[in-house]
N, C-alpha and C. Protein backbone atom coordinates (compact mmCIF):
# COMPACT_ATOMS: atom_id res chain seq x y z
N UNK A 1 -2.89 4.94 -1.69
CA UNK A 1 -3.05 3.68 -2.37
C UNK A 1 -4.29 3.73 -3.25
N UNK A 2 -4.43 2.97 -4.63
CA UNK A 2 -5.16 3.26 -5.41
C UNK A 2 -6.24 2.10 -4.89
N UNK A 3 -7.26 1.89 -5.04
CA UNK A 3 -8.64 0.79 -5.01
C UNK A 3 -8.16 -0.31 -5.08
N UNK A 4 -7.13 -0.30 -6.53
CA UNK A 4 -6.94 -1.54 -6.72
C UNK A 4 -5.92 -2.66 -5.83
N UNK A 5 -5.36 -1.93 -5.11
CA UNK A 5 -3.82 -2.13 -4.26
C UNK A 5 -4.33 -3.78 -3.16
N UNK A 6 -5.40 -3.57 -2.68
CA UNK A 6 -5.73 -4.75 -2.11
C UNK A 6 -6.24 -6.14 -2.82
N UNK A 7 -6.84 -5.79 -3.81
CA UNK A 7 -7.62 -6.96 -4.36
C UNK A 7 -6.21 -7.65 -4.96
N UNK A 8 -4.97 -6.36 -5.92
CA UNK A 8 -4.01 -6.98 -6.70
C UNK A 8 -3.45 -7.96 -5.64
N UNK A 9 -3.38 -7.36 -4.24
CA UNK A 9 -2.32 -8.16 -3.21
C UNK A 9 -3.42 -9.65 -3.12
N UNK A 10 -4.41 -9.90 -2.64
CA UNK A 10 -5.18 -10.70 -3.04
C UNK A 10 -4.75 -12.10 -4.02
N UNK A 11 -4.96 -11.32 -5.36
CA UNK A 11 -4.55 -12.22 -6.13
C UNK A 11 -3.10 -12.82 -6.66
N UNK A 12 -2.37 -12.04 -6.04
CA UNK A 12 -1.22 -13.05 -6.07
C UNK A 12 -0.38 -13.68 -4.84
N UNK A 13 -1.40 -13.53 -3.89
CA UNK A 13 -1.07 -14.31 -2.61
C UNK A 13 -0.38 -13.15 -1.76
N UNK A 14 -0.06 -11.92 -1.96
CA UNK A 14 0.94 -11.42 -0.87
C UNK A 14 0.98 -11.52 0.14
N UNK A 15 2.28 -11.71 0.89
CA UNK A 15 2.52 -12.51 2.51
C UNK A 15 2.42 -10.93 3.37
N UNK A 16 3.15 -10.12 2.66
CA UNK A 16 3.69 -8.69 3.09
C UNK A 16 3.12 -7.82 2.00
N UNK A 17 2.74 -6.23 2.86
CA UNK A 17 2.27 -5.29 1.68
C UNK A 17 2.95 -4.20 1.92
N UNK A 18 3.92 -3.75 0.91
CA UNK A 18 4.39 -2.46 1.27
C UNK A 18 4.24 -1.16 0.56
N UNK A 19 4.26 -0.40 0.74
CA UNK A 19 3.96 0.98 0.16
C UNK A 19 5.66 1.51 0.06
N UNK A 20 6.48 1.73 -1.03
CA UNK A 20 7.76 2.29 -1.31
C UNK A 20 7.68 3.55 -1.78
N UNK A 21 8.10 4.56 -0.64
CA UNK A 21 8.03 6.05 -0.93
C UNK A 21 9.79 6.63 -0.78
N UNK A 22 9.69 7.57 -0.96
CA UNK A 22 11.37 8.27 -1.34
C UNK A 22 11.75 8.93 0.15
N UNK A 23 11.02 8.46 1.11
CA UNK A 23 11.67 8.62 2.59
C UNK A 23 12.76 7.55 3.10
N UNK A 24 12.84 7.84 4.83
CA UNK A 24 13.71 6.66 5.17
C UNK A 24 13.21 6.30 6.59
N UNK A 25 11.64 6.65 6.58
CA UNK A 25 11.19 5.91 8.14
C UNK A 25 9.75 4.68 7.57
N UNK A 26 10.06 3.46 8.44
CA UNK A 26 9.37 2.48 8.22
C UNK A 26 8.00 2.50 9.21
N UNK A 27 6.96 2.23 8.67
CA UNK A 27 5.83 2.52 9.52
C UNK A 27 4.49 1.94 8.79
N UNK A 28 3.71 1.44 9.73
CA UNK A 28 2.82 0.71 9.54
C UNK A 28 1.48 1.97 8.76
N UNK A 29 0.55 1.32 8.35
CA UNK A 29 -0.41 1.71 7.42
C UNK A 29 -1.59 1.27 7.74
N UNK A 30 -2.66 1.69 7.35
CA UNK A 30 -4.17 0.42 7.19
C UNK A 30 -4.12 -0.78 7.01
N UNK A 31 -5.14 -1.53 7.15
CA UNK A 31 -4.93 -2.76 6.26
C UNK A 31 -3.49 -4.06 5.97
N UNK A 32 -2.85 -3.90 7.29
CA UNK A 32 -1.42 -4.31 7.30
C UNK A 32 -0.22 -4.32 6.41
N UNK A 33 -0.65 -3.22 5.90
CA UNK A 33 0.13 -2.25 4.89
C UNK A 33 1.41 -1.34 5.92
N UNK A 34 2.77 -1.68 4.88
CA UNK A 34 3.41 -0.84 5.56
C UNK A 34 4.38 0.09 4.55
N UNK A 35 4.26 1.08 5.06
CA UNK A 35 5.43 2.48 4.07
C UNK A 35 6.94 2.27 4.39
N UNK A 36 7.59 2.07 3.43
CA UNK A 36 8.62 1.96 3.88
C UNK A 36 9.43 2.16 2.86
N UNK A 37 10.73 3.33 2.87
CA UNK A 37 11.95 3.87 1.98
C UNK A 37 12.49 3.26 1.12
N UNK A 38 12.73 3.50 0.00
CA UNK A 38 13.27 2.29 -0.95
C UNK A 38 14.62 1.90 -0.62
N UNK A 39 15.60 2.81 -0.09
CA UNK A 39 16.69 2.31 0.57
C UNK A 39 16.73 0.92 1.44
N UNK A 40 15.78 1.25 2.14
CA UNK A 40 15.28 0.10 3.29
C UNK A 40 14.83 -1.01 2.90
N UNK A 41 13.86 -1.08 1.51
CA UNK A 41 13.07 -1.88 0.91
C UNK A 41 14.54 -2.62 0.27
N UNK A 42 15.06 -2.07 -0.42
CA UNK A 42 15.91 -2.71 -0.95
C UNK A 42 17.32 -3.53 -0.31
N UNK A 43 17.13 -3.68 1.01
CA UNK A 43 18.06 -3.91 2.18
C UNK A 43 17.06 -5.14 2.07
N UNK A 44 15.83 -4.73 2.43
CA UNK A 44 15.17 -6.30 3.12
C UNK A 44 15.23 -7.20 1.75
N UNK A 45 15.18 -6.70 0.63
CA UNK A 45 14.94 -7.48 -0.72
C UNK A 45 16.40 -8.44 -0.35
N UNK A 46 17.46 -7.51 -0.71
CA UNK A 46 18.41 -8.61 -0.66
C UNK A 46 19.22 -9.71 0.99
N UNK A 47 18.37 -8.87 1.69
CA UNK A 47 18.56 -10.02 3.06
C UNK A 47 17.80 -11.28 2.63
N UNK A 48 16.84 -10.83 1.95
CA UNK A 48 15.52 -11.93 1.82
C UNK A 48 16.20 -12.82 0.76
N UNK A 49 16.77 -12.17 -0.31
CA UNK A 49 17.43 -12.66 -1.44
C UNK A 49 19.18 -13.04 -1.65
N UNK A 50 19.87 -13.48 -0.74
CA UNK A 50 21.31 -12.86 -1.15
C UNK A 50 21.60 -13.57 -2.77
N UNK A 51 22.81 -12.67 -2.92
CA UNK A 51 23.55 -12.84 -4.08
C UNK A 51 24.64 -14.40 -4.17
């Protein structure tokens, strides 16, 4: 994560912080940061979101 990754989450309120890498295991991070597969990411997007 670059320096800036916390302050950006900061300023626009983020509830959740995730880190989207080209794997497929979900797992916690520093800073209540979590890594998690874009497959996966994109599962919770549209649970969160339906069509």
């Amino acid at each position: 994560m670059k320096k800036s990754f916390h302050p950006a989450c900061q300023d626009i309120g983020a509830t959740r912080k995730f880190v989207v890498y080209n794997g497929s295991e979900q797992f916690p991070m520093a800073d209540n940061t979590e890594a998690i597969g874009l497959l996966t990411f994109l599962a919770l997007l549209n649970k969160a979101n339906p069509l």
